[in-house]
PDB file of N, CA and C in Angstrom:
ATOM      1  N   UNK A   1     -65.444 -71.420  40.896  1.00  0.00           N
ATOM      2  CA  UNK A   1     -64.957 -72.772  40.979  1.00  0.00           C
ATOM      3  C   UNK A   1     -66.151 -73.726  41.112  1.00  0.00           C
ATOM      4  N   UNK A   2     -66.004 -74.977  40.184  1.00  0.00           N
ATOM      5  CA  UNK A   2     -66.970 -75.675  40.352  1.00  0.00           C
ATOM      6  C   UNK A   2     -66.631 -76.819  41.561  1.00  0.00           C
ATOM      7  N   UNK A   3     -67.861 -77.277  42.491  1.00  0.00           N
ATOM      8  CA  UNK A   3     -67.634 -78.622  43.268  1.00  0.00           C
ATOM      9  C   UNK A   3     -68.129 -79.803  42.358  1.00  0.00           C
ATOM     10  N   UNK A   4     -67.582 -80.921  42.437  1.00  0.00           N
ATOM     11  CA  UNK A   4     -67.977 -81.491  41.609  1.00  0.00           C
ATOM     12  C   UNK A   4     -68.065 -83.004  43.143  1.00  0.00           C
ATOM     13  N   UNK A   5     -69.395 -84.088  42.783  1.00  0.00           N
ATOM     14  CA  UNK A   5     -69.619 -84.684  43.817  1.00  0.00           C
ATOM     15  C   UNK A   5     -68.816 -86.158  43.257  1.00  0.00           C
ATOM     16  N   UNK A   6     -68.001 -86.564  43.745  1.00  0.00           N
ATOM     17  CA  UNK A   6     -67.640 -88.096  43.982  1.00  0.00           C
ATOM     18  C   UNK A   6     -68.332 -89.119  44.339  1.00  0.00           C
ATOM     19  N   UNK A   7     -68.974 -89.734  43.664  1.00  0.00           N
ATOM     20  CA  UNK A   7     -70.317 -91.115  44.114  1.00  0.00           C
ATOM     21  C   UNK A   7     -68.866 -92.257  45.317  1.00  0.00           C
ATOM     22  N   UNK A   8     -67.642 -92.051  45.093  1.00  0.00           N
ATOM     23  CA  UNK A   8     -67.287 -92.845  46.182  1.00  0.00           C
ATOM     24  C   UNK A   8     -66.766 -92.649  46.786  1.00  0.00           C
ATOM     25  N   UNK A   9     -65.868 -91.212  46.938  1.00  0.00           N
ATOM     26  CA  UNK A   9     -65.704 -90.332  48.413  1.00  0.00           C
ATOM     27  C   UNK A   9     -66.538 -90.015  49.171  1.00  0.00           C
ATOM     28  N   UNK A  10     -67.852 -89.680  48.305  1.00  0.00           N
ATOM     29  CA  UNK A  10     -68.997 -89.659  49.142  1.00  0.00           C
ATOM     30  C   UNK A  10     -69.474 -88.225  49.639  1.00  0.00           C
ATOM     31  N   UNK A  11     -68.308 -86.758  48.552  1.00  0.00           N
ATOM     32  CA  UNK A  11     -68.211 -85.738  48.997  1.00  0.00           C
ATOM     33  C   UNK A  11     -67.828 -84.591  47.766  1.00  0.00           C
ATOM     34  N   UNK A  12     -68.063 -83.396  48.449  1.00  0.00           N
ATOM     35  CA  UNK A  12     -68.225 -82.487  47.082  1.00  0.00           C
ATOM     36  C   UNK A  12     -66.732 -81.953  46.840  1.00  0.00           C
ATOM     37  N   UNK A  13     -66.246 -81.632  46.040  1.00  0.00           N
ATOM     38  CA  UNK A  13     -64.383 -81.485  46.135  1.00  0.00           C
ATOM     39  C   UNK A  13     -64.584 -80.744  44.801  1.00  0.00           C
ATOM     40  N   UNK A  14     -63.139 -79.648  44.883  1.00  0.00           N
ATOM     41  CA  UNK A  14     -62.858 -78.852  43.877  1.00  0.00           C
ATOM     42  C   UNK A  14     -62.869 -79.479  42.798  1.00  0.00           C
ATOM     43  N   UNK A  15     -63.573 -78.818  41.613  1.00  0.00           N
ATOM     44  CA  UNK A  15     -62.951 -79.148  39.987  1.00  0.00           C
ATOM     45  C   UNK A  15     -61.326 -79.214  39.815  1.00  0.00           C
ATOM     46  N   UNK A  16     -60.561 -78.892  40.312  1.00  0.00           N
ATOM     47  CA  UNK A  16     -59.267 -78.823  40.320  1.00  0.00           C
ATOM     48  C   UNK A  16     -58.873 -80.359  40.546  1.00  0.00           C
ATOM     49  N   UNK A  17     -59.399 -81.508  41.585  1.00  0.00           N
ATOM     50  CA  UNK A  17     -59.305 -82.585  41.822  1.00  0.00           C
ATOM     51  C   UNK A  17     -59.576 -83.781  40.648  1.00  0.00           C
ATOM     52  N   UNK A  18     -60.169 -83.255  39.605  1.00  0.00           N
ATOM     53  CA  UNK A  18     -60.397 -84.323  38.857  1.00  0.00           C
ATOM     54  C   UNK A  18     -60.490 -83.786  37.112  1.00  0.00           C
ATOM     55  N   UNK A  19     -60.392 -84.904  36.595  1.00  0.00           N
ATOM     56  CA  UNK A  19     -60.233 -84.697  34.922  1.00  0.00           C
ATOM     57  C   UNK A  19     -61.289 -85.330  34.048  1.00  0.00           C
ATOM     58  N   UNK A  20     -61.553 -84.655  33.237  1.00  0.00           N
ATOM     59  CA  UNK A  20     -62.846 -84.907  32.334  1.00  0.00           C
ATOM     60  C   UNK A  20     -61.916 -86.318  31.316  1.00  0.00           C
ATOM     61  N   UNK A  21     -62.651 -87.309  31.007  1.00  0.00           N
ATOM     62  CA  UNK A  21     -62.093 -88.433  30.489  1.00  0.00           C
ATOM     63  C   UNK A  21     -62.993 -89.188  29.198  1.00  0.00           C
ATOM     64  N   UNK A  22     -63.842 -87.638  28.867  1.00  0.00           N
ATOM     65  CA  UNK A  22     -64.600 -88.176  27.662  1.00  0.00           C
ATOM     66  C   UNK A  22     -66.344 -88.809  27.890  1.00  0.00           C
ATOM     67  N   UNK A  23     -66.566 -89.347  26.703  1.00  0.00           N
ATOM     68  CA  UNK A  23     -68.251 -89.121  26.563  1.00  0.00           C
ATOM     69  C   UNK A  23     -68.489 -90.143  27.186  1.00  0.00           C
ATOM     70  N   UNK A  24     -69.386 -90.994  28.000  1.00  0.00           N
ATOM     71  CA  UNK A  24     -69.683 -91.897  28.938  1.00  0.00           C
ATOM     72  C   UNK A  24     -71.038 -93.044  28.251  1.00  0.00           C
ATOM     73  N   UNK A  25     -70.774 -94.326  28.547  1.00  0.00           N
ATOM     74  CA  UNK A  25     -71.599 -95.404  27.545  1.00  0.00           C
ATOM     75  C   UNK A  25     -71.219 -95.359  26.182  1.00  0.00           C
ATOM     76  N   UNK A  26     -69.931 -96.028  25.877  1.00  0.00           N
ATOM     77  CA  UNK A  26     -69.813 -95.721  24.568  1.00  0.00           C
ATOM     78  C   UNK A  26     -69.562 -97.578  24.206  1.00  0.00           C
ATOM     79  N   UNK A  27     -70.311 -97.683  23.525  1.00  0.00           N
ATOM     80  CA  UNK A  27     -70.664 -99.138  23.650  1.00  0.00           C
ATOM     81  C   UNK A  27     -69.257 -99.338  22.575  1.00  0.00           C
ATOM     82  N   UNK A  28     -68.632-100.633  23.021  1.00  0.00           N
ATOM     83  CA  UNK A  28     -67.328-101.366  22.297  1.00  0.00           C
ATOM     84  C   UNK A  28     -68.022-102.559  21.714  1.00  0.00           C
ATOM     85  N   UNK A  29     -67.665-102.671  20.194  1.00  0.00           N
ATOM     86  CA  UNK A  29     -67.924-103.690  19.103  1.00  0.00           C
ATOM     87  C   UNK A  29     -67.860-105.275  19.280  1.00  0.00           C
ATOM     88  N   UNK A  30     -68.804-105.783  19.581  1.00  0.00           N
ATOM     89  CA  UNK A  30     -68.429-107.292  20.017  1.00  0.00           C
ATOM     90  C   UNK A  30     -67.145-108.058  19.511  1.00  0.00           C
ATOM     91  N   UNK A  31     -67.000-108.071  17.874  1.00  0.00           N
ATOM     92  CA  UNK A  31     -66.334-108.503  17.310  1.00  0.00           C
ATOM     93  C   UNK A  31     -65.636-107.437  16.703  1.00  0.00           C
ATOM     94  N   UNK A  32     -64.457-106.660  17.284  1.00  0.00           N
ATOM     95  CA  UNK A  32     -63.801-105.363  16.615  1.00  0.00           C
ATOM     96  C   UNK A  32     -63.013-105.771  15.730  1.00  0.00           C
ATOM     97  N   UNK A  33     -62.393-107.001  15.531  1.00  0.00           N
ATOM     98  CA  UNK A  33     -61.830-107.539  14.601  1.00  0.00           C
ATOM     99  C   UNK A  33     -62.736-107.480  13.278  1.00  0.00           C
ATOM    100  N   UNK A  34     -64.071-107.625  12.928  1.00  0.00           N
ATOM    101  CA  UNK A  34     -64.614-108.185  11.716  1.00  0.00           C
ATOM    102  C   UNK A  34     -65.354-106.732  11.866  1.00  0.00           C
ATOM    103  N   UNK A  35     -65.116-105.581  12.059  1.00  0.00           N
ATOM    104  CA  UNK A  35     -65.950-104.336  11.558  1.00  0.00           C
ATOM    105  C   UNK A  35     -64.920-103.764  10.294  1.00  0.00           C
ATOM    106  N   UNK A  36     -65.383-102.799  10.011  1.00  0.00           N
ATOM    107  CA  UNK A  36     -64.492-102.084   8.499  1.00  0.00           C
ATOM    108  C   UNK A  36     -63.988-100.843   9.532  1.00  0.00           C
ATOM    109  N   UNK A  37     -62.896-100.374   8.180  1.00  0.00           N
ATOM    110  CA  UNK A  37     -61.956 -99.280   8.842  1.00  0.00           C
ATOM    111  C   UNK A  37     -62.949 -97.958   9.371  1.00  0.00           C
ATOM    112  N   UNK A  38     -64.081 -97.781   8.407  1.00  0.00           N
ATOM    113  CA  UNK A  38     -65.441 -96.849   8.799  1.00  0.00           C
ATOM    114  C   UNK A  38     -65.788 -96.833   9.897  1.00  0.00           C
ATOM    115  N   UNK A  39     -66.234 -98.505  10.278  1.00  0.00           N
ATOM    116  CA  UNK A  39     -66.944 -98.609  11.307  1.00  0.00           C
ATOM    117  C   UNK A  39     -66.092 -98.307  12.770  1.00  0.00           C
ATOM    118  N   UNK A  40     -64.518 -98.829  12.395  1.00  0.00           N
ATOM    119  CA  UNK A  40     -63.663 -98.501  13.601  1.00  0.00           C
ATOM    120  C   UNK A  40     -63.407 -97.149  13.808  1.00  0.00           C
ATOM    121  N   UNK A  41     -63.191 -96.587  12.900  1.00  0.00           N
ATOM    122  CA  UNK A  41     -63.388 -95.137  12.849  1.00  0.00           C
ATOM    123  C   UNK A  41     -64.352 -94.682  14.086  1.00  0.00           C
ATOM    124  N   UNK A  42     -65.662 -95.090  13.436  1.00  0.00           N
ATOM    125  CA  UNK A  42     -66.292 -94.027  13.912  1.00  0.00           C
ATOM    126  C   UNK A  42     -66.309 -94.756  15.497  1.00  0.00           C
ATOM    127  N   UNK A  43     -66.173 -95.847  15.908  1.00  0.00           N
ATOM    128  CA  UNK A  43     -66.609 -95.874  17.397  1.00  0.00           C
ATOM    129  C   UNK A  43     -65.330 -95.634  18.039  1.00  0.00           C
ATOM    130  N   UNK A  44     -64.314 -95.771  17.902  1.00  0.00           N
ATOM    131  CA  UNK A  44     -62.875 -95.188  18.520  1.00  0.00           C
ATOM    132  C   UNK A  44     -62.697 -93.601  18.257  1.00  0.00           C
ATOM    133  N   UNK A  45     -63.104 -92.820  17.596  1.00  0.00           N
ATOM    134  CA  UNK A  45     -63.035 -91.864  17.298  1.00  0.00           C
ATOM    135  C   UNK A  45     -63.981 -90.509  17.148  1.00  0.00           C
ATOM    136  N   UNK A  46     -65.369 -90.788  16.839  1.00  0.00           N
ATOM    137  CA  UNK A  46     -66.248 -90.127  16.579  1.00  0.00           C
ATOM    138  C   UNK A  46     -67.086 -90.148  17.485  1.00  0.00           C
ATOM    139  N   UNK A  47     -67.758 -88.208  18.452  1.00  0.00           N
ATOM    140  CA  UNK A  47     -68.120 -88.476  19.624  1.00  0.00           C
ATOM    141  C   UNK A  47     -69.112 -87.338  19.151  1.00  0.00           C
ATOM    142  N   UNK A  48     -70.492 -87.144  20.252  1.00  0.00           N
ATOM    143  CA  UNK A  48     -71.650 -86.735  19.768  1.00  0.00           C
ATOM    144  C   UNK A  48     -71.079 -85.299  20.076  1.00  0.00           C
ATOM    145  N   UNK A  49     -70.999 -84.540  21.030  1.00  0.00           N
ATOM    146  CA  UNK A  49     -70.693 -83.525  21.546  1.00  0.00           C
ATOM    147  C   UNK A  49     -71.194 -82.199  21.161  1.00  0.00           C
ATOM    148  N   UNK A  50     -72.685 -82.554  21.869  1.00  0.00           N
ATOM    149  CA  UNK A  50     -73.962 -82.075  21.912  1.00  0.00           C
ATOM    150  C   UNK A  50     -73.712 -80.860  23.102  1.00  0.00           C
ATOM    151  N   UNK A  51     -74.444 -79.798  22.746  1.00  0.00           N
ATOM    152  CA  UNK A  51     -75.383 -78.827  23.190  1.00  0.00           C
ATOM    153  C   UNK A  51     -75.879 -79.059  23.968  1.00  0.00           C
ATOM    154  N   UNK A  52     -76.224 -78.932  25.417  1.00  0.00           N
ATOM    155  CA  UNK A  52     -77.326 -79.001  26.320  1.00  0.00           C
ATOM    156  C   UNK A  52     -76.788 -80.495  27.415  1.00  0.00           C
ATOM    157  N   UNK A  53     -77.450 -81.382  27.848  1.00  0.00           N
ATOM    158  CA  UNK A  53     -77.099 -82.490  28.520  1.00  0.00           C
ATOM    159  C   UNK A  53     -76.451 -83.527  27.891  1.00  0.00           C
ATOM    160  N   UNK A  54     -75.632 -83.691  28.110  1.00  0.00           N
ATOM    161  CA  UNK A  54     -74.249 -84.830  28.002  1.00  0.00           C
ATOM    162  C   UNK A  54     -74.225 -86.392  29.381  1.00  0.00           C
ATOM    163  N   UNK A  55     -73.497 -86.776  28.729  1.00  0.00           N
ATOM    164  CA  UNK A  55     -73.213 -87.773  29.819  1.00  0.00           C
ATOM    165  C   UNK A  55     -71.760 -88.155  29.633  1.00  0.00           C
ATOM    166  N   UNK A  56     -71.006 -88.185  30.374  1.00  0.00           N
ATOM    167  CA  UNK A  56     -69.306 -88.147  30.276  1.00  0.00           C
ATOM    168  C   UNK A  56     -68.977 -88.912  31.462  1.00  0.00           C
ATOM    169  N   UNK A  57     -67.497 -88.974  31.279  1.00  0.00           N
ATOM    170  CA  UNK A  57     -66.984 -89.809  32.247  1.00  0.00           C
ATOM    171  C   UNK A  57     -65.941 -88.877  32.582  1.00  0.00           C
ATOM    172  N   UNK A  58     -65.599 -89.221  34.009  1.00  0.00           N
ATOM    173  CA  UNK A  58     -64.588 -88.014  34.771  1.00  0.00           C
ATOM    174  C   UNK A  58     -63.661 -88.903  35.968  1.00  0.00           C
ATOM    175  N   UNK A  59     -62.707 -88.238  35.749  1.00  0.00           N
ATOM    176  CA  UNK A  59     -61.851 -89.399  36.891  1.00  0.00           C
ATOM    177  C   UNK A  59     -61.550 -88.548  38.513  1.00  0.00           C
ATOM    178  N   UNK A  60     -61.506 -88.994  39.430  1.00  0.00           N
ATOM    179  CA  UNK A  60     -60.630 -87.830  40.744  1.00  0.00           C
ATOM    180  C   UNK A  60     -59.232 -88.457  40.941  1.00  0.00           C
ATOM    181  N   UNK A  61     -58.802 -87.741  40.156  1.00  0.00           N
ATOM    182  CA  UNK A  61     -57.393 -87.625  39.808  1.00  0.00           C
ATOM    183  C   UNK A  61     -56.802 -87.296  41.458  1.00  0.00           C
ATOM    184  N   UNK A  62     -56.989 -86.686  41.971  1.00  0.00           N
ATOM    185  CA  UNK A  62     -56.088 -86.544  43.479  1.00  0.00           C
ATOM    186  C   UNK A  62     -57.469 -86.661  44.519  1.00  0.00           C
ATOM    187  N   UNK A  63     -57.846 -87.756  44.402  1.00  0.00           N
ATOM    188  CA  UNK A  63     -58.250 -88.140  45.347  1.00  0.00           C
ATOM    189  C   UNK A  63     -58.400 -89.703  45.741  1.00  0.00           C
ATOM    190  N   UNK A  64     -59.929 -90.310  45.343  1.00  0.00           N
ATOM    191  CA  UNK A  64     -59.589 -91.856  45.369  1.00  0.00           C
ATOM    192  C   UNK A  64     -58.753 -92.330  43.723  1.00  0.00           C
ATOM    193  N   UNK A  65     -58.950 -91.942  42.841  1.00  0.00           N
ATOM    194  CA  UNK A  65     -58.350 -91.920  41.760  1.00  0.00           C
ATOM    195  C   UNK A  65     -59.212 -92.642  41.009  1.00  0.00           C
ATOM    196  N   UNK A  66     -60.384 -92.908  41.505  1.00  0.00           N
ATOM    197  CA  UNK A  66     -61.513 -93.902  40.558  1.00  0.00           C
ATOM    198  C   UNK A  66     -62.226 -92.698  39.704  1.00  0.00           C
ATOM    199  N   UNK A  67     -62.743 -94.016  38.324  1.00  0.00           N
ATOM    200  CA  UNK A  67     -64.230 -93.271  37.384  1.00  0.00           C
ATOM    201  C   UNK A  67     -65.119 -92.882  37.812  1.00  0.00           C
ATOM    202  N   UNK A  68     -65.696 -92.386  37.402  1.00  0.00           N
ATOM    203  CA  UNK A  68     -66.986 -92.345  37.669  1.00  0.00           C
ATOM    204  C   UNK A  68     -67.933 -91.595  35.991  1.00  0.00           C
ATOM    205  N   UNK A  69     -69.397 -91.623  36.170  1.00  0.00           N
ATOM    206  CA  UNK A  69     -70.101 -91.264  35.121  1.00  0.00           C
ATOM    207  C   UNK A  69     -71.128 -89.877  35.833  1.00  0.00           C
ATOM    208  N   UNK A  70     -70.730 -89.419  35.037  1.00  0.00           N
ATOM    209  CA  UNK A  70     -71.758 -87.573  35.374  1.00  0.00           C
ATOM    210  C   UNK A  70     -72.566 -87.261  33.884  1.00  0.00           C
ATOM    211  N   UNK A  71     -73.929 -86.551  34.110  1.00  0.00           N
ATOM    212  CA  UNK A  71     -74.739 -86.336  33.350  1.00  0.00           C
ATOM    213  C   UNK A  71     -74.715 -84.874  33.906  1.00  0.00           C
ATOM    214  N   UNK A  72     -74.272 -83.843  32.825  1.00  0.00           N
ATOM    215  CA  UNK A  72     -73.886 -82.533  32.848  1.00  0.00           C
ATOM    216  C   UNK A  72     -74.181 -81.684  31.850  1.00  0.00           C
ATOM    217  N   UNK A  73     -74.646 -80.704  32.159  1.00  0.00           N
ATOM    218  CA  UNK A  73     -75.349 -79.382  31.329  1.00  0.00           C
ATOM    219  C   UNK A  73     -74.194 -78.518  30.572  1.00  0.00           C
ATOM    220  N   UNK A  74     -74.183 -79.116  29.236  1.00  0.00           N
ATOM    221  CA  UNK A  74     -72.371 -78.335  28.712  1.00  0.00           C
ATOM    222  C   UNK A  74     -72.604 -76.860  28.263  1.00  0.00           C
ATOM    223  N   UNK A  75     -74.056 -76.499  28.530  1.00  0.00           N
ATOM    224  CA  UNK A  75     -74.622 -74.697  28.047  1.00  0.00           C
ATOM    225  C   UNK A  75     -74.083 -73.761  29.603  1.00  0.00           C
ATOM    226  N   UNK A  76     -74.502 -74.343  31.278  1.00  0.00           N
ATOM    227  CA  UNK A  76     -74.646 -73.943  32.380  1.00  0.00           C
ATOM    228  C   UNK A  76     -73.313 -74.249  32.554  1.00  0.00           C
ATOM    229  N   UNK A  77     -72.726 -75.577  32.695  1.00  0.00           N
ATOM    230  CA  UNK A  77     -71.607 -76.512  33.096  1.00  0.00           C
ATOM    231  C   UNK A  77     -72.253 -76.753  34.260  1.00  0.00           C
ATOM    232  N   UNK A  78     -73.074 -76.726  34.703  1.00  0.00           N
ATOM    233  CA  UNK A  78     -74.427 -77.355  36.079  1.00  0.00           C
ATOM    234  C   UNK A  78     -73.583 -79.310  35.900  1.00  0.00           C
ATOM    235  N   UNK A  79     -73.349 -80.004  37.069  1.00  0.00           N
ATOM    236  CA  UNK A  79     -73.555 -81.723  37.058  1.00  0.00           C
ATOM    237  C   UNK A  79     -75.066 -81.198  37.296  1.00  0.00           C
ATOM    238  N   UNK A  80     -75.439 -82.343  36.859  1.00  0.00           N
ATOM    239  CA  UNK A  80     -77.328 -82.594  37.340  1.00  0.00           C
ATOM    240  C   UNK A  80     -76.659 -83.773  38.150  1.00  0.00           C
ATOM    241  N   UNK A  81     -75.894 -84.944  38.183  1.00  0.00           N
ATOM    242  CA  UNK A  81     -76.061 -86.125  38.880  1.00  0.00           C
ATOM    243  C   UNK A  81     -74.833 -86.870  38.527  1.00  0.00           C
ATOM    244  N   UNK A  82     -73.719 -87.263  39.586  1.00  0.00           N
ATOM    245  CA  UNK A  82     -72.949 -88.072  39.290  1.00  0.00           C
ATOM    246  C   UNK A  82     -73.506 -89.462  39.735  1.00  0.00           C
ATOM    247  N   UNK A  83     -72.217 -90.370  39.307  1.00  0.00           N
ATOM    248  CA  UNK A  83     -72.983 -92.317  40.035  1.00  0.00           C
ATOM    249  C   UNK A  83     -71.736 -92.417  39.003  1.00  0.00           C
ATOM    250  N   UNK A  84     -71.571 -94.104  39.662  1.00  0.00           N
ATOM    251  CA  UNK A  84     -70.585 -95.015  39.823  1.00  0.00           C
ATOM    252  C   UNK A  84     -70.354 -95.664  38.142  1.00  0.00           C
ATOM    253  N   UNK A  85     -69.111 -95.695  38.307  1.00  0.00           N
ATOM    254  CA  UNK A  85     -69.107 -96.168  36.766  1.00  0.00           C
ATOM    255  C   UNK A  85     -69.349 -97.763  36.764  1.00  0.00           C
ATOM    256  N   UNK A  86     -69.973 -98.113  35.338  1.00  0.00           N
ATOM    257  CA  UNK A  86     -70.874 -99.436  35.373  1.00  0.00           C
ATOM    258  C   UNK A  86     -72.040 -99.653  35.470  1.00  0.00           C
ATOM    259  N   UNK A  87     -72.364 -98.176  35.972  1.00  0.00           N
ATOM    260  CA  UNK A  87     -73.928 -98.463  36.190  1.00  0.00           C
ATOM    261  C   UNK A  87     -74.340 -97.738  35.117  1.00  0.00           C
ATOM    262  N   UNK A  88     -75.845 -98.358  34.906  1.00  0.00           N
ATOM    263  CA  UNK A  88     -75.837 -98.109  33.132  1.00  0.00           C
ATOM    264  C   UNK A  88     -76.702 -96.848  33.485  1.00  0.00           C
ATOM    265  N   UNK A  89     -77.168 -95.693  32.078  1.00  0.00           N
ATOM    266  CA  UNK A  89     -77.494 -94.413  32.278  1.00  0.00           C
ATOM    267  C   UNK A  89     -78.286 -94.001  33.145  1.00  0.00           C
ATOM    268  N   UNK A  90     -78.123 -93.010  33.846  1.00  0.00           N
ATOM    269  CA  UNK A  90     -79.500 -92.519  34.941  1.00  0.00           C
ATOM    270  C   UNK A  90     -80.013 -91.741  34.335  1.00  0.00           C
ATOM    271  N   UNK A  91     -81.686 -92.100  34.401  1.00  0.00           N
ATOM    272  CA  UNK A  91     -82.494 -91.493  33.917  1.00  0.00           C
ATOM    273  C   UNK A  91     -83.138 -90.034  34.678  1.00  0.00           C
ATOM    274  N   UNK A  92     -82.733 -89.233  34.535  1.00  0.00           N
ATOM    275  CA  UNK A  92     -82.871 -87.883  35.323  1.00  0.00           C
ATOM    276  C   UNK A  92     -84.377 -87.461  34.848  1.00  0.00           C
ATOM    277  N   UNK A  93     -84.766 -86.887  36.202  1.00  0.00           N
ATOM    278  CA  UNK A  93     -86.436 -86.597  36.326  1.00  0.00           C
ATOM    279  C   UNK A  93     -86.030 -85.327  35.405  1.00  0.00           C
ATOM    280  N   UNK A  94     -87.695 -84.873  34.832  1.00  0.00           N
ATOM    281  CA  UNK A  94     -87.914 -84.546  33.457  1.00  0.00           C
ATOM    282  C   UNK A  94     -88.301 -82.866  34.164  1.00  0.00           C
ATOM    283  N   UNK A  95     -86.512 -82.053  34.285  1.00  0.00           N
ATOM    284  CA  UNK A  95     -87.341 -80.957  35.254  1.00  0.00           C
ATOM    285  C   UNK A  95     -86.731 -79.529  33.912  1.00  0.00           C
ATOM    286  N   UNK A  96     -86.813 -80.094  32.683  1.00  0.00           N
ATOM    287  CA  UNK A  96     -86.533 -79.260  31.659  1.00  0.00           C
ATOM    288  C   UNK A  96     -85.466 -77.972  31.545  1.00  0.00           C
ATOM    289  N   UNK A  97     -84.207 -78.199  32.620  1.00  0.00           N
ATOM    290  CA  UNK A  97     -83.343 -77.537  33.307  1.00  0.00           C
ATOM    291  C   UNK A  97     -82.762 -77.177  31.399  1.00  0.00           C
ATOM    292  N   UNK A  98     -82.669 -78.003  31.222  1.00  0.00           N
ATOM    293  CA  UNK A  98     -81.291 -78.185  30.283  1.00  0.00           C
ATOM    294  C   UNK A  98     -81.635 -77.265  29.128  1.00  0.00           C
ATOM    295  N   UNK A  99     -83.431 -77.878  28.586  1.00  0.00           N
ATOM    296  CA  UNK A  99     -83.656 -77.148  27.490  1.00  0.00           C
ATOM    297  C   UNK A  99     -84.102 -75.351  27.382  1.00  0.00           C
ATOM    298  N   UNK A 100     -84.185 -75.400  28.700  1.00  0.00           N
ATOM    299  CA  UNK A 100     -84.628 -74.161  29.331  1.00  0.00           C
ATOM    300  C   UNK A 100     -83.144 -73.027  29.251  1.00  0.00           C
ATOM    301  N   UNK A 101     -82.144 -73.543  29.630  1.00  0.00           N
ATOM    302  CA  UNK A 101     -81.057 -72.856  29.699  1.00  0.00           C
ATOM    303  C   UNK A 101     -80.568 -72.776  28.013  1.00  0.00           C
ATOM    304  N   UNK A 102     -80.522 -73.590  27.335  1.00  0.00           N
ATOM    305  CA  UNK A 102     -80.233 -73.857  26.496  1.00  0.00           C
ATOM    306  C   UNK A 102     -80.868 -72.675  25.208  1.00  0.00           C
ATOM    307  N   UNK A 103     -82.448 -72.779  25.003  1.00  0.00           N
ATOM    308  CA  UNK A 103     -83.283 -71.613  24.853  1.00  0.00           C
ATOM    309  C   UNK A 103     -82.795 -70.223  25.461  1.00  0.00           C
ATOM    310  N   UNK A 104     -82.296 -69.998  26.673  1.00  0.00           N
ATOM    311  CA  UNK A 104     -81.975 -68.792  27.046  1.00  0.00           C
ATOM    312  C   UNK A 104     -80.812 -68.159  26.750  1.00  0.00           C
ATOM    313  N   UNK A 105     -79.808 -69.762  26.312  1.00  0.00           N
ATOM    314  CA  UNK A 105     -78.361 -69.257  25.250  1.00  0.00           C
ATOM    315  C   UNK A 105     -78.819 -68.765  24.200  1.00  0.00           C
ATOM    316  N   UNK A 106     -79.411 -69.357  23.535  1.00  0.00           N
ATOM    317  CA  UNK A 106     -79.635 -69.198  22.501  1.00  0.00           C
ATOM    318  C   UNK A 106     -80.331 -67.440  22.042  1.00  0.00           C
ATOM    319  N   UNK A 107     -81.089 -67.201  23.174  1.00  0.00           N
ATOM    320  CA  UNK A 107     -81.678 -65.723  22.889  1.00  0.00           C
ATOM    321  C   UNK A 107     -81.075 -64.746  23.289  1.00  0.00           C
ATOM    322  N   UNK A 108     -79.475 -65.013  24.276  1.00  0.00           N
ATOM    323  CA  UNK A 108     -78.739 -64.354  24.250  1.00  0.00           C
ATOM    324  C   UNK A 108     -77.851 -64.101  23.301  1.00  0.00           C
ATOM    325  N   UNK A 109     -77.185 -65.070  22.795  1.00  0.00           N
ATOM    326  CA  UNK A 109     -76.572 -64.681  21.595  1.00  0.00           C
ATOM    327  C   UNK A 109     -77.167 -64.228  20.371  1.00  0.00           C
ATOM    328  N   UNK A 110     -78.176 -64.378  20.543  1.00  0.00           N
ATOM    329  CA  UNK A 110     -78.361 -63.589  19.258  1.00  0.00           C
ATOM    330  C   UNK A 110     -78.853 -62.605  19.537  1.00  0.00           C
ATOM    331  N   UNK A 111     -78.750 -62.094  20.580  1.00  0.00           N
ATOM    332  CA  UNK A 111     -79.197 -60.466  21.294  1.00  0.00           C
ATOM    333  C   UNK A 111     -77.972 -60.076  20.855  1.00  0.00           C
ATOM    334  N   UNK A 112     -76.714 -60.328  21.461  1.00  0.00           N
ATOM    335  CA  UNK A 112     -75.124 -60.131  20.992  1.00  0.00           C
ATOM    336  C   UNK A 112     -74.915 -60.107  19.411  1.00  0.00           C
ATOM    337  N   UNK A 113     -75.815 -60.208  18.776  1.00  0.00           N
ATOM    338  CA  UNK A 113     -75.125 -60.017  17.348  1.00  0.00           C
ATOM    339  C   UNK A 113     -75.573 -58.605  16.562  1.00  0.00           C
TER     340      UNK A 113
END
């Protein structure tokens, strides 16, 4: 079971407490009216959903019931760092967790083949 930390409970609580709510900073079109059906496309619809560190948004569904934004390892499922939604990306110190694990998927599976 994963704990996952709440930036405003202020505390670590079961994965069971909360719901993943998609990719996090996803910038909305000033003028969404004057883009093309392409362009709406792709920002309502089209999401990176990358290998290695992500940044997503997650709600605590049975608890305070607020957002929040987590930067998370989708190879480990490791959070490196939750914080408050609104606040713009945290820049996480450069401790090569991600690409490191990531490399070590990678030489496992293909040990498995």
């Amino acid at each position: 079971m994963l704990l996952i930390h709440c930036p405003y409970c202020e505390e670590d609580r079961s994965e069971l407490e909360f719901r993943w709510a998609g990719e996090a900073h996803i910038a909305r079109p000033e003028n969404i009216a004057a883009i093309s059906d392409e362009e709406f496309a792709e920002y309502f619809f089209l999401r990176n959903n990358e290998k290695g560190l992500t940044y997503e948004r997650w709600r605590h569904i049975h608890g305070c019931g607020r957002f929040f934004n987590a930067a998370r390892d989708t190879v480990s499922d490791r959070f490196l760092t939750t914080y408050k939604a609104g606040l713009p990306k945290q820049v996480l110190p450069e401790t090569g967790a991600s690409e490191k694990t990531v490399e070590t998927y990678e030489a496992t599976e293909g040990d498995a083949r």
